[in-house]
Protein backbone atom coordinates (compact mmCIF):
# COMPACT_ATOMS: atom_id res chain seq x y z
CA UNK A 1 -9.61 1.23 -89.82
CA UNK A 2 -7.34 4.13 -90.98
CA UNK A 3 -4.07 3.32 -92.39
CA UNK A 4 -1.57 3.95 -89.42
CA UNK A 5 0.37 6.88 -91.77
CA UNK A 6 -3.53 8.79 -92.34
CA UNK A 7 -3.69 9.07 -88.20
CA UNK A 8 -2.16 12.81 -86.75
CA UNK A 9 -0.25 12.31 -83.50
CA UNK A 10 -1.55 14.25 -81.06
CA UNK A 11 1.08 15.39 -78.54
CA UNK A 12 -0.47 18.31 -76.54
CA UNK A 13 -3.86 19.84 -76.82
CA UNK A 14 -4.27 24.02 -76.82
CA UNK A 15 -8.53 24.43 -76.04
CA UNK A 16 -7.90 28.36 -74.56
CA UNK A 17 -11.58 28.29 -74.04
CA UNK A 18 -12.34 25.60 -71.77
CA UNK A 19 -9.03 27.70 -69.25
CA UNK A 20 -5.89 26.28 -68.24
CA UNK A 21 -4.68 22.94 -68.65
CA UNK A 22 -2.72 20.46 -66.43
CA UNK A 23 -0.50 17.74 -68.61
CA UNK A 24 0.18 14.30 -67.17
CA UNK A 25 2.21 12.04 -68.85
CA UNK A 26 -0.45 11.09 -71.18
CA UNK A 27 -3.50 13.03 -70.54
CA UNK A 28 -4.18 16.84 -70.81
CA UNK A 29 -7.05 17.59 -68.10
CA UNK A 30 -9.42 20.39 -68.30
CA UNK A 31 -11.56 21.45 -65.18
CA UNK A 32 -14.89 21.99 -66.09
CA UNK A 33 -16.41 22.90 -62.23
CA UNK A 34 -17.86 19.68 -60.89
CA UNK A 35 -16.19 17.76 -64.04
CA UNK A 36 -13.08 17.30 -65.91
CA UNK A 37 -12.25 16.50 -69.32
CA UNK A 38 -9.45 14.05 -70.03
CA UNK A 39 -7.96 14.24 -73.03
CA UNK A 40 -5.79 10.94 -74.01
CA UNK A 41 -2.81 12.22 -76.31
CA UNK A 42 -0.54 10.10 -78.38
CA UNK A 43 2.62 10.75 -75.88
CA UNK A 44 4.10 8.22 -74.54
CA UNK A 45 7.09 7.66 -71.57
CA UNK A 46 9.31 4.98 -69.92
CA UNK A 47 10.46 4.74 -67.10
CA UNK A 48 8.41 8.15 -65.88
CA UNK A 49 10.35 10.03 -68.91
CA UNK A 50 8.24 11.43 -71.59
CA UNK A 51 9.53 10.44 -74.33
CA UNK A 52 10.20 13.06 -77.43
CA UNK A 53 8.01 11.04 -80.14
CA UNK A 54 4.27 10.04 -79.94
CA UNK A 55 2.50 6.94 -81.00
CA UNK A 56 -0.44 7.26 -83.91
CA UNK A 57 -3.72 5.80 -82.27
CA UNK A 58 -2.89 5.57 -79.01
CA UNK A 59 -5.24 8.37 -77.36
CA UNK A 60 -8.07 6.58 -79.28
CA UNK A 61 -6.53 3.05 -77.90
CA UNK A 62 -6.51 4.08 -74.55
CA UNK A 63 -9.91 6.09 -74.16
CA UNK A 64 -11.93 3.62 -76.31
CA UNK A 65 -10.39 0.34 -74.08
CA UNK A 66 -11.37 2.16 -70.80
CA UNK A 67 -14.52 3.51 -72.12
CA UNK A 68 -15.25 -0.14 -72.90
CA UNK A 69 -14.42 -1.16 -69.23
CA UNK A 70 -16.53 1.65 -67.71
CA UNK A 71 -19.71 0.28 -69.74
CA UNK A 72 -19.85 -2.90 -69.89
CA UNK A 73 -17.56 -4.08 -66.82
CA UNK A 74 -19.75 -2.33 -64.72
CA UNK A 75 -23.40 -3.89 -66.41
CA UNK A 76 -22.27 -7.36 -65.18
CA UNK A 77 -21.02 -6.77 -61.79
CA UNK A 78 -22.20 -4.47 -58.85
CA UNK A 79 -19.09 -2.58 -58.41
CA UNK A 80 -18.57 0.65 -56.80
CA UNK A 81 -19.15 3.56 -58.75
CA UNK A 82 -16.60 4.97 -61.31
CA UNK A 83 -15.74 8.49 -62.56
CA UNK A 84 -16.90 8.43 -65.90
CA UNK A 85 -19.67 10.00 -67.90
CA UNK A 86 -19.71 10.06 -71.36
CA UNK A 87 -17.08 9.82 -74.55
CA UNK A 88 -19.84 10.91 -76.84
CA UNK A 89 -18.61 14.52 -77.78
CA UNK A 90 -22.04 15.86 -78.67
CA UNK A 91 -22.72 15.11 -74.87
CA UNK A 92 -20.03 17.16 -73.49
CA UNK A 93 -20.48 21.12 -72.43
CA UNK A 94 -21.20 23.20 -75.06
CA UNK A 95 -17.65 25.58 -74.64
CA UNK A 96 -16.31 21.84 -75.87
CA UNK A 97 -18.33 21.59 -78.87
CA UNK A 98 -15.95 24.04 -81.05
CA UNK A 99 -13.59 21.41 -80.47
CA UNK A 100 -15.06 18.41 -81.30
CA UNK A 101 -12.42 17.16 -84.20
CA UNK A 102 -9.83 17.43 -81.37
CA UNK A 103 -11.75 15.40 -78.72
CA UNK A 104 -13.06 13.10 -81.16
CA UNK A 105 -12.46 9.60 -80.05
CA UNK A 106 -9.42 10.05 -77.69
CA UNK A 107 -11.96 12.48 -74.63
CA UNK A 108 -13.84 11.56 -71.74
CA UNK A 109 -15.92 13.37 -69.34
CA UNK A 110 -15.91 12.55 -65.92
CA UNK A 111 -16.90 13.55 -62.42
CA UNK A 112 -14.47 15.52 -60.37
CA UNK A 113 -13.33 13.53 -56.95
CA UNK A 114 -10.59 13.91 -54.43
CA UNK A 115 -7.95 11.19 -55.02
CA UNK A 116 -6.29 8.74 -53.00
CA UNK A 117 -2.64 9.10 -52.60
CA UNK A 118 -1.73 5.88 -53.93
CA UNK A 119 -1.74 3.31 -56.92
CA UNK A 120 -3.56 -0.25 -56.71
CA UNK A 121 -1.59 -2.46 -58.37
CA UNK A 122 -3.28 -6.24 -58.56
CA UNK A 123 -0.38 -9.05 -59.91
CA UNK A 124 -2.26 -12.31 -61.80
CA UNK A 125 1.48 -13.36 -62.67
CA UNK A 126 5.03 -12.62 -61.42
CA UNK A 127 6.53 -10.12 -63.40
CA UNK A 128 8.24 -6.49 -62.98
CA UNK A 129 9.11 -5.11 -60.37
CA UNK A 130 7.54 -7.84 -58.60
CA UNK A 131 9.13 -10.54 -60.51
CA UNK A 132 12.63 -8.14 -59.37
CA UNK A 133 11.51 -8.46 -55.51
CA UNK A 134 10.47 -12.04 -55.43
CA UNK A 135 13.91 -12.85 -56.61
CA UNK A 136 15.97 -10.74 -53.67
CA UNK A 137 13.79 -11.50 -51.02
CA UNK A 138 11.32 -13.87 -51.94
CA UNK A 139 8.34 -11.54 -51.42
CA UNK A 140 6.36 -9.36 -52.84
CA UNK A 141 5.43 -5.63 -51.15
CA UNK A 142 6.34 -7.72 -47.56
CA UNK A 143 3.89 -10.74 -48.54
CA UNK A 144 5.90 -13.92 -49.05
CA UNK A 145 4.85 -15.68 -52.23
CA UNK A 146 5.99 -19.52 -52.53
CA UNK A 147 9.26 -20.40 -53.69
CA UNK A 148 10.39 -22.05 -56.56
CA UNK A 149 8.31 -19.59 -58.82
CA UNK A 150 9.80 -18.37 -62.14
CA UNK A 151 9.26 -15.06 -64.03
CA UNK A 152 6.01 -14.66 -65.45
CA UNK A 153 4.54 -17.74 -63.33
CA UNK A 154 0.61 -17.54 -63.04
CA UNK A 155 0.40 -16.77 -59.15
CA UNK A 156 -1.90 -18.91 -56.77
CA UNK A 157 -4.51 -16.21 -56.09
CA UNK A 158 -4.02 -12.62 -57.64
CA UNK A 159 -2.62 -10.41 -54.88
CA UNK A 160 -2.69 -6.86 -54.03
CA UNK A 161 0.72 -4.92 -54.10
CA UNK A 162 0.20 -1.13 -53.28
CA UNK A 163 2.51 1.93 -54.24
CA UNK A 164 2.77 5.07 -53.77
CA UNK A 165 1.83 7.92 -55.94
CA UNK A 166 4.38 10.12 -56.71
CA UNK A 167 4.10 13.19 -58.15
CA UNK A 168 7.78 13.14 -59.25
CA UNK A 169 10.35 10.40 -59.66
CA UNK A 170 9.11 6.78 -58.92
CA UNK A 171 6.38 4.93 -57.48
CA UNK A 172 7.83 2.85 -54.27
CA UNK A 173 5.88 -0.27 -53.82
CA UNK A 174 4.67 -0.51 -50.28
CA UNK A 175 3.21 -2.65 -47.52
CA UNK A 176 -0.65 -3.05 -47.46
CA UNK A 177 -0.20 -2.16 -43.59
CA UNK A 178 1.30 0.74 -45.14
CA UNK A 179 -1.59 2.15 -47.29
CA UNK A 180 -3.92 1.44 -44.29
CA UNK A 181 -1.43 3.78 -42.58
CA UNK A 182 -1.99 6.37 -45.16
CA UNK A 183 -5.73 5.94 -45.91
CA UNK A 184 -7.16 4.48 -42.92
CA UNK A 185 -8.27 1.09 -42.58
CA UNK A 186 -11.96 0.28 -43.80
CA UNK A 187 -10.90 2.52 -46.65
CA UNK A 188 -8.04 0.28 -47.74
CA UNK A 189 -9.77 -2.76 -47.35
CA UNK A 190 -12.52 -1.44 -49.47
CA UNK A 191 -9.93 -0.62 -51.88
CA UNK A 192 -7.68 -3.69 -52.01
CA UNK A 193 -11.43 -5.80 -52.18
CA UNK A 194 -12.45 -3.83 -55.04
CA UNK A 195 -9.32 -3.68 -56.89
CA UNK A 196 -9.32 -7.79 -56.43
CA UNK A 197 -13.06 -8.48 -57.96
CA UNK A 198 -12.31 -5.49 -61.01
CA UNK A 199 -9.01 -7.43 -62.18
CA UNK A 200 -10.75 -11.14 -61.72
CA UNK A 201 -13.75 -10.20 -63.92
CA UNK A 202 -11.53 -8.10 -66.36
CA UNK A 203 -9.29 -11.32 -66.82
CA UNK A 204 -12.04 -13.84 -67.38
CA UNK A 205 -13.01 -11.31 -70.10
CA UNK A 206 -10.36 -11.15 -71.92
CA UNK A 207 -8.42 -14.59 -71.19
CA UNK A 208 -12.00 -15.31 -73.51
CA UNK A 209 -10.19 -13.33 -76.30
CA UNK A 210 -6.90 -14.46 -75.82
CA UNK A 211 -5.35 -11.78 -73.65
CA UNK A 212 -3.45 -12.45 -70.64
CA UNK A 213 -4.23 -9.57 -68.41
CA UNK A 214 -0.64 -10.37 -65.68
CA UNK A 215 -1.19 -7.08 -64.08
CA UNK A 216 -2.70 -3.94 -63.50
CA UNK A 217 -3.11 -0.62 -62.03
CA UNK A 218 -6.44 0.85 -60.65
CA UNK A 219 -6.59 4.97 -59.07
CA UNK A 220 -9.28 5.81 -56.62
CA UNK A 221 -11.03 8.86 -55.28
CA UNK A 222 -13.64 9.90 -53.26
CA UNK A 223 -16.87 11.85 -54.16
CA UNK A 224 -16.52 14.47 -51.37
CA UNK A 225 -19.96 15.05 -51.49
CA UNK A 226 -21.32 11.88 -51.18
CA UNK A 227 -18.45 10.50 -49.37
CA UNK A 228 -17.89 7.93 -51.80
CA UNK A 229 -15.35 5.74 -53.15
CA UNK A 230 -14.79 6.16 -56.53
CA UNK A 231 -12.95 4.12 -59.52
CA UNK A 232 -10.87 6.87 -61.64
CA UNK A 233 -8.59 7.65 -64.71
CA UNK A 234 -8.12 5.43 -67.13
CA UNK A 235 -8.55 1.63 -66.57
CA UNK A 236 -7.46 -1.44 -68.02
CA UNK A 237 -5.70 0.02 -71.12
CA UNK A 238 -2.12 -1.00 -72.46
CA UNK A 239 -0.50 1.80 -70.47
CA UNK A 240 -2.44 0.72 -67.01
CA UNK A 241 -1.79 -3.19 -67.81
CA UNK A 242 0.51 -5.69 -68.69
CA UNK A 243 -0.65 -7.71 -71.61
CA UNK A 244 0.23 -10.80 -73.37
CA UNK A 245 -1.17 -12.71 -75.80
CA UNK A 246 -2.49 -16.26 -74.39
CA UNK A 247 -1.49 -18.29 -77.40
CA UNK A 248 2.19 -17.94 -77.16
CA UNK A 249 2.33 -18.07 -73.18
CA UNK A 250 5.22 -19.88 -71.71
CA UNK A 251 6.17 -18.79 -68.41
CA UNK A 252 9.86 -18.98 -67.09
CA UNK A 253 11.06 -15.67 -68.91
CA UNK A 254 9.56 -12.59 -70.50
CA UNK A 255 6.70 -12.32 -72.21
CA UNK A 256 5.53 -10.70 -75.61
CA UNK A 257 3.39 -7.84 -75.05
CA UNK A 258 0.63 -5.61 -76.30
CA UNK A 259 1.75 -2.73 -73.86
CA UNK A 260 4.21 -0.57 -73.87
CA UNK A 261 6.91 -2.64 -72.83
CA UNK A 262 8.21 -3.21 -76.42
CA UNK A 263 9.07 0.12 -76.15
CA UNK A 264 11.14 -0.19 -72.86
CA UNK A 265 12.99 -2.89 -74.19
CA UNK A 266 14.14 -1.08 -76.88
CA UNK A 267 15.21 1.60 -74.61
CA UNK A 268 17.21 -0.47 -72.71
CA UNK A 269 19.05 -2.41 -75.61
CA UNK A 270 20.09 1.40 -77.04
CA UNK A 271 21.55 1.78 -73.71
CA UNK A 272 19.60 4.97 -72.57
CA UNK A 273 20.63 5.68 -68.71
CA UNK A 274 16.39 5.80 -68.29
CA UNK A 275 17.02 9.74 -68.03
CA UNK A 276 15.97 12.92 -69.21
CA UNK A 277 16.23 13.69 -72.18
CA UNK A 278 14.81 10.68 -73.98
CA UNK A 279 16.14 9.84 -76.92
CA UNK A 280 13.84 9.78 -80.29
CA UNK A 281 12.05 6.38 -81.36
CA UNK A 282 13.16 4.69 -84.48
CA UNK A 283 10.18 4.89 -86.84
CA UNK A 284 9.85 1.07 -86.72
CA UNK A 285 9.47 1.03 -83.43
CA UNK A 286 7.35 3.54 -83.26
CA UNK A 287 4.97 1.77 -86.06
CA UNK A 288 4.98 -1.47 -83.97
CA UNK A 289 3.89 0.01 -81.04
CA UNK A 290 1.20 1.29 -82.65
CA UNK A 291 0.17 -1.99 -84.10
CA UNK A 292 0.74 -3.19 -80.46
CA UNK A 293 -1.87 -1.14 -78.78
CA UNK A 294 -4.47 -0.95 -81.85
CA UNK A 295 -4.70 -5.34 -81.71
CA UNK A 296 -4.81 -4.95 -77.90
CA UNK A 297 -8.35 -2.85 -78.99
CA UNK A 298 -9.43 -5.07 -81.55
CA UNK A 299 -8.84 -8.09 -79.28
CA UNK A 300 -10.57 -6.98 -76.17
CA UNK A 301 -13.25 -4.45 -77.37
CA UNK A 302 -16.45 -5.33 -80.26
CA UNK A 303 -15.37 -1.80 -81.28
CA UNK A 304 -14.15 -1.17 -85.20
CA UNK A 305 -10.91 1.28 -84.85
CA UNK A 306 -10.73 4.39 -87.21
């Protein structure tokens, strides 16, 4: 593995060839036709800010840990089909090829799909925003969950808590009835059933390697041509997931992590108002971070780093 100080940050890409790009918060996404090509940067944000400094290794981080799940999840169980093609560069289109030391490690091709308006969040453990609700109302996205539960209790059954997509601003967390609402029915059942059997296999896996997966975020779409659901974006990464290291688990408070909480945290004891503009990252914290997400890899994925 590369010393930490020997990896560039990566904050935007600039391919003029492959045409216009759109930036997410992480991502920079090229449209290829039929297929897209995600490029994971080193940006990172908090509280839906981007913040002003990036974190070496993280594009590789996240693109290797979902690449992972895409392969191997998926060789196990008979899940639906997911987005994703290939992170091998010499396998991508050849306008991409003149790029290759860009997309090197941190790109993924994938099929193009339609997708659904809203964010599948499945919650092993109380924490969050969840862990926020329980305590004013006793439920969770309108479920009631038992009482007596403390923060970052392991929950009887993992349960599915919806939200909504936004574009700008925040995700709201909403009802299940909700999403069927927005979605239709069978289609939200099929989603809430697959988003269920993903995050119970995912955890067995890496519970095995002493990572506490307490939550996670899955985005569907649908193949319009075969009128298919579809898993997409990333999955299962640092930035998609809560996760904490099994060995030092104690519930009845916060956790350590190996996601980008550490960062929030120190947001919130500078006293940053959670608006824009972000303030700069101390170099410390920027260096644990990265140390963060990179033992996340090694944990979870037989991969070696750069």
């Amino acid at each position: 593995m590369k010393k930490l100080s020997d990896v560039p940050v990566v904050l935007e890409t600039r391919m003029e060839s492959l045409g216009s790009v759109q930036r997410g918060k992480v991502r920079d996404i090229y449209d290829l036709g039929d297929k897209l090509l995600l490029v994971a940067t080193d940006r990172i944000s908090a509280f839906d800010v981007i913040l002003p400094d990036g974190i070496p290794g993280k594009g590789y981080v996240l693109t290797q840990m979902s690449r992972f799940w895409f392969e191997r999840l998926w060789l196990k169980e008979d899940f639906i089909p997911h987005h994703f093609i290939t992170a091998e560069v010499n396998e991508f289109p050849d306008p991409c090829l003149r790029y290759k030391e860009i997309l090197l490690g941190r790109s993924m091709l994938v099929h193009k799909v339609k997708p659904l308006p809203v964010e599948c969040i499945v919650r092993g453990y109380l924490s969050g925003s969840a862990w926020k609700e329980y305590r004013e109302t006793g439920k969770v996205c309108g479920e009631p969950l038992a009482t007596g539960l403390r923060e970052s209790d392991r929950l009887q059954e993992p349960i599915f808590t919806p939200s909504t997509k936004a574009t700008q601003g925040h995700d709201i967390n909403i009802s299940f009835e909700r999403m069927k609402q927005m979605i239709g029915g069978s289609l939200a059942n099929e989603v809430r059933e697959n988003s269920l059997k993903l995050y119970q296999q995912a955890s067995a896996h890496a519970e095995s390697r002493g990572i506490i997966i307490a939550d996670t975020k899955f985005e569907f779409g649908l193949d319009l041509r075969a009128q298919q659901l579809m898993v997409i974006d990333e999955v299962l990464t640092p930035d998609s997931s809560r996760f904490w290291p099994k060995d030092t688990y104690v519930p009845g408070g916060p956790q350590p992590s190996f996601d980008k909480q550490y960062v929030r945290d120190h947001l919130d004891s500078i006293g940053w108002n959670r608006e824009p503009p972000a303030p700069n990252l101390a170099k410390e914290v920027i260096r644990q971070t990265s140390l963060r997400y990179r033992e996340a890899l090694e944990r979870l994925v037989p991969l070696d780093p750069p």
